[in-house]
Protein backbone atom coordinates (compact mmCIF):
# COMPACT_ATOMS: atom_id res chain seq x y z
CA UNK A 1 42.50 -59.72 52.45
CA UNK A 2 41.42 -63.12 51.88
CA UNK A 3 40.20 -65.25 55.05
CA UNK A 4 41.61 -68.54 54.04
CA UNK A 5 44.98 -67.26 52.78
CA UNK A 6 47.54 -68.87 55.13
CA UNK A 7 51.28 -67.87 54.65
CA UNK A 8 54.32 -70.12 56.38
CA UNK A 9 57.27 -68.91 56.66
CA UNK A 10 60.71 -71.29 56.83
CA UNK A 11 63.77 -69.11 58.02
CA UNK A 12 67.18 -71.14 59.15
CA UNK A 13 68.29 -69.91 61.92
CA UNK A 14 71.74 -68.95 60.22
CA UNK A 15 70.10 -65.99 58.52
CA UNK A 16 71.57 -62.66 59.90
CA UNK A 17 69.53 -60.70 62.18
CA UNK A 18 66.90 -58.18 61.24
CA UNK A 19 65.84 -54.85 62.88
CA UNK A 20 63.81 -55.63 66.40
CA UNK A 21 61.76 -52.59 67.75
CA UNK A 22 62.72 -50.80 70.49
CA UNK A 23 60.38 -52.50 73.23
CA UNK A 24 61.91 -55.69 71.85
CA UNK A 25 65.41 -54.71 72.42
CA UNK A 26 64.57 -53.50 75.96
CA UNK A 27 63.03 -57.27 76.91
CA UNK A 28 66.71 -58.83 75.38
CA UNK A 29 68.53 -57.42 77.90
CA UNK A 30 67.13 -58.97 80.53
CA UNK A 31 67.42 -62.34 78.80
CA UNK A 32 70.02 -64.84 78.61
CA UNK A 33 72.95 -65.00 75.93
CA UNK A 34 71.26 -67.70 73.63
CA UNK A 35 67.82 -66.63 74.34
CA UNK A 36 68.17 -63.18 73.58
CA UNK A 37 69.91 -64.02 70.31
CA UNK A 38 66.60 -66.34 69.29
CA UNK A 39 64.47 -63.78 70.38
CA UNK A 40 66.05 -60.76 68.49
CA UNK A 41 66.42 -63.42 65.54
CA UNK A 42 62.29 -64.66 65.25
CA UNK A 43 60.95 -61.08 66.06
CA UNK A 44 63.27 -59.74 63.59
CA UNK A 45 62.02 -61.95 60.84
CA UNK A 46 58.69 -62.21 62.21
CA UNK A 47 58.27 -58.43 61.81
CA UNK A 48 59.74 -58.69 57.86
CA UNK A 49 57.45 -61.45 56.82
CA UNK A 50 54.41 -59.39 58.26
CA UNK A 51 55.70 -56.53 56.26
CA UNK A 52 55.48 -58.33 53.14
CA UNK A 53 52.13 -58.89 54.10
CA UNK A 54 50.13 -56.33 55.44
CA UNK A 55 52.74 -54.09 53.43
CA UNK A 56 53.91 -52.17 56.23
CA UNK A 57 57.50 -51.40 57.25
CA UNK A 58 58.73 -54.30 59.61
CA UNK A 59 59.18 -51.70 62.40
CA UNK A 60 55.83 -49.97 62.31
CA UNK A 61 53.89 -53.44 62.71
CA UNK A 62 52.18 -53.04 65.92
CA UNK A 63 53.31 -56.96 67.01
CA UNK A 64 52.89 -57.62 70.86
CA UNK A 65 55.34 -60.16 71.52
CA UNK A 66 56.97 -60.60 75.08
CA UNK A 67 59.30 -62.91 75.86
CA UNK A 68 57.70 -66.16 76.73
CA UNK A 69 54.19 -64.94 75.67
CA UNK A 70 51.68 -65.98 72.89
CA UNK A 71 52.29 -62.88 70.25
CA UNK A 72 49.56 -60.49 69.35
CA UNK A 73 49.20 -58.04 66.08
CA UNK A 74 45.49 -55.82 66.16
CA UNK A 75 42.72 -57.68 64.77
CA UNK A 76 42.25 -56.07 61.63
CA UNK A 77 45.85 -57.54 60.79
CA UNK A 78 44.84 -60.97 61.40
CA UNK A 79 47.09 -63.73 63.20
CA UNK A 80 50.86 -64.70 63.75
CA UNK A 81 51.92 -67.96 65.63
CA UNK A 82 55.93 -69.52 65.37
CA UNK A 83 57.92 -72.03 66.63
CA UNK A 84 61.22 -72.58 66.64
CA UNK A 85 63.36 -75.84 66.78
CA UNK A 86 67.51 -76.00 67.03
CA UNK A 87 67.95 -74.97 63.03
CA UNK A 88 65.37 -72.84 61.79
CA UNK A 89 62.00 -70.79 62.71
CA UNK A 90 58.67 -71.34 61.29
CA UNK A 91 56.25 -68.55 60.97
CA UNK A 92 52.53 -69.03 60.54
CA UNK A 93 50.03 -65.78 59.42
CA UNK A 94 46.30 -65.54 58.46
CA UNK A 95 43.48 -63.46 58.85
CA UNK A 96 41.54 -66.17 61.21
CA UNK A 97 43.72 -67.38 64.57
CA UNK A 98 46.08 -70.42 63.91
CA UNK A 99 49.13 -72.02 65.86
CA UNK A 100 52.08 -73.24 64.42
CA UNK A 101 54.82 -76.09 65.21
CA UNK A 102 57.68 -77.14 64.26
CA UNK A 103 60.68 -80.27 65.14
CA UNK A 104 63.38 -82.08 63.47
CA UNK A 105 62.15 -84.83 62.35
CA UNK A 106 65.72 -86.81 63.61
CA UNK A 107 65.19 -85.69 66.96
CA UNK A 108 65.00 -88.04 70.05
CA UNK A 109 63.28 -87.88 73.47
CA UNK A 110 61.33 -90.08 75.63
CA UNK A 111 58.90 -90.91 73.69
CA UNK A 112 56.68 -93.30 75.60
CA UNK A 113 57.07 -91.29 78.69
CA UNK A 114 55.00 -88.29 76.97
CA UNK A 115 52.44 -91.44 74.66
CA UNK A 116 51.70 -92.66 78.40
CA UNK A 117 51.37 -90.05 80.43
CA UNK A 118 49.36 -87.15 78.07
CA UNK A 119 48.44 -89.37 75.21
CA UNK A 120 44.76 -90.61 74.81
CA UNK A 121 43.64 -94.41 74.88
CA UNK A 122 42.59 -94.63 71.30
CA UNK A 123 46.41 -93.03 70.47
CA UNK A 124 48.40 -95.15 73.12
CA UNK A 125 45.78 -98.51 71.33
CA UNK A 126 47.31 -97.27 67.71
CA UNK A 127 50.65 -97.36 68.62
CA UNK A 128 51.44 -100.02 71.03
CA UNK A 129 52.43 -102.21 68.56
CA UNK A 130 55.12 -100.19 67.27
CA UNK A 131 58.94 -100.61 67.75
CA UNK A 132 60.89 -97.83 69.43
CA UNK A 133 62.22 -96.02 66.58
CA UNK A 134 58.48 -96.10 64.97
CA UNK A 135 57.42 -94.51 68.11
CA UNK A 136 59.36 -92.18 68.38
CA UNK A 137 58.28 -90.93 64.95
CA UNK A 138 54.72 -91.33 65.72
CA UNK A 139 54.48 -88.94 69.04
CA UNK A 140 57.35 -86.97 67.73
CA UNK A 141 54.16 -86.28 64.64
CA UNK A 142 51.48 -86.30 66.96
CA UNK A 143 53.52 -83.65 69.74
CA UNK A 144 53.65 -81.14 66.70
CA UNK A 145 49.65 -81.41 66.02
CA UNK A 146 49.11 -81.01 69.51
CA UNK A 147 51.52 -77.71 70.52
CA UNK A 148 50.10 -76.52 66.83
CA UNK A 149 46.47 -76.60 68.43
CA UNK A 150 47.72 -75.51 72.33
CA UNK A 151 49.47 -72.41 70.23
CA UNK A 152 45.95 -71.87 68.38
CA UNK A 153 43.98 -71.83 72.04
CA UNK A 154 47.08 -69.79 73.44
CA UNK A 155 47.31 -72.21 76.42
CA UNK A 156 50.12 -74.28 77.88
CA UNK A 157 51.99 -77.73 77.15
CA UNK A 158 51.44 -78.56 80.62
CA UNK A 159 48.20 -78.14 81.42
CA UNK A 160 46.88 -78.63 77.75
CA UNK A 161 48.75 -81.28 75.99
CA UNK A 162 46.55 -84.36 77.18
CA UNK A 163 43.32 -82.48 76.46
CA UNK A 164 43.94 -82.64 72.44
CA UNK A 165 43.23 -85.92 70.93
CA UNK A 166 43.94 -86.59 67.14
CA UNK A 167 41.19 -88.74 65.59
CA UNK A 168 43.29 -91.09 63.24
CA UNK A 169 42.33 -91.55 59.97
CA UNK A 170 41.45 -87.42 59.75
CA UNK A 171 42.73 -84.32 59.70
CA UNK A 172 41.36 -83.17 62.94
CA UNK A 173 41.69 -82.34 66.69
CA UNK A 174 39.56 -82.61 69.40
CA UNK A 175 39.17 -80.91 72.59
CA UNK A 176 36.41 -82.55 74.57
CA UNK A 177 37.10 -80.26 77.56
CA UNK A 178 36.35 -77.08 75.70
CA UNK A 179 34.21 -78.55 73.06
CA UNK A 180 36.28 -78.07 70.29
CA UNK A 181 37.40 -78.95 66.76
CA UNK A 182 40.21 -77.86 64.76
CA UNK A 183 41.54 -78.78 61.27
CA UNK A 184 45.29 -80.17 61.76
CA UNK A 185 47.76 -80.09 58.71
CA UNK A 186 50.54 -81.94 58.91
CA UNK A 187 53.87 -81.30 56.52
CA UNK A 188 57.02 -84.00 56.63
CA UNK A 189 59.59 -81.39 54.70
CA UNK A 190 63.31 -82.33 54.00
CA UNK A 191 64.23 -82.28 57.93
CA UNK A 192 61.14 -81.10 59.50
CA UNK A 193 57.78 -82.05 61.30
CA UNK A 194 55.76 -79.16 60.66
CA UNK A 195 52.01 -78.92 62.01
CA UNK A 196 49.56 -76.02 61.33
CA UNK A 197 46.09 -75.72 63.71
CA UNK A 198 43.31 -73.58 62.34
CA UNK A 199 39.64 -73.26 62.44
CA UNK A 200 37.78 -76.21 60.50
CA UNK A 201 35.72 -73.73 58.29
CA UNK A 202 39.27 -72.23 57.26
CA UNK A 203 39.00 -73.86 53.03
CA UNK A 204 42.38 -74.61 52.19
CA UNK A 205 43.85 -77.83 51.63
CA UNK A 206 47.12 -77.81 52.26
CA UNK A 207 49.62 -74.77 53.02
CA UNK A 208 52.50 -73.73 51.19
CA UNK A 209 55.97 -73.33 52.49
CA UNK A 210 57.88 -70.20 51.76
CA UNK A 211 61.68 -70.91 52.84
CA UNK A 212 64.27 -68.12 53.02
């Protein structure tokens, strides 16, 4: 297989279920109503688009994917990140570790709560200027490049978030903590914010969107 070959994945959330090992179905039932239904439905899919992939049935993919945990698949079969938001699930696979994100692009929060607090000083100089609604787009953008890269590094919104900084004007991430650099794609799509993190000597320039 290719090492720059990314594949998305765009399911609705609508889609009836698909077949869930049996490990899987054991961690539903100790999960709540609407959780468990969101877990059975992105493992479900998650485990078709791989087969499609790696050309494997869905249910003999070796995926490693507890509730609440970053999901694993041996290494030889490369890596799968998604993300879910209140209408649909994005799935993200390569060969070379990446982290997906996704959020409607409609969708409101406190915006300069989460620019002041976990924001750097060169973002929170960029935007100040900004009316509410335009910053409220603006985080809402630079939230999904952020969890995209916290998903890549398999760490935590809370102890990670303000240690990404996007360098305007590029497409890339820093982490100044850990001394790194990713590439950061960035996708407005009918309804969606969609971000993609990967490794900067991953040569694509743009990924494509495969929607169910």
């Amino acid at each position: 297989m290719k090492k720059n070959i990314i594949a998305l994945f765009l399911v609705p959330n609508h889609c009836c279920l698909k077949p869930i090992a049996l490990q899987e179905k054991k961690w539903i039932k100790k999960l709540s109503k609407n959780r468990a239904k969101q877990y059975e439905h992105s493992r479900g899919y998650v485990r078709e688009a791989l087969s499609h992939i790696l050309e494997i049935p869905a249910l003999e993919i070796p995926l490693k994917s507890p509730p609440g945990l970053p999901p694993e698949l041996p290494s030889e079969m490369g890596y799968v990140s998604f993300s879910h938001c209140k209408d649909v699930l994005l799935i993200g696979w390569s060969m070379q570790n990446i982290g997906v994100d996704i959020e409607r692009s409609d969708r409101r929060f406190e915006s300069k709560k989460i620019l002041n607090g976990f924001f750097s000083s060169n973002e929170k100089k960029t935007l100040k200027d900004l009316n509410d609604n335009e910053i409220n787009s603006e985080v809402l953008k630079l939230w999904v490049r952020k969890e995209a890269a916290i998903k890549w590094q398999k760490g935590s919104i809370f102890n990670d978030l303000s240690k990404w900084n996007f360098i305007l004007g590029t497409n890339i991430l820093e982490n100044k903590y850990e001394g790194v650099n990713l590439k950061s794609f960035f996708i407005n799509y009918e309804h969606w914010y969609i971000s993609l993190a990967c490794n900067n000597n991953l040569g694509i320039k743009k990924p494509i969107i495969c929607k169910y």
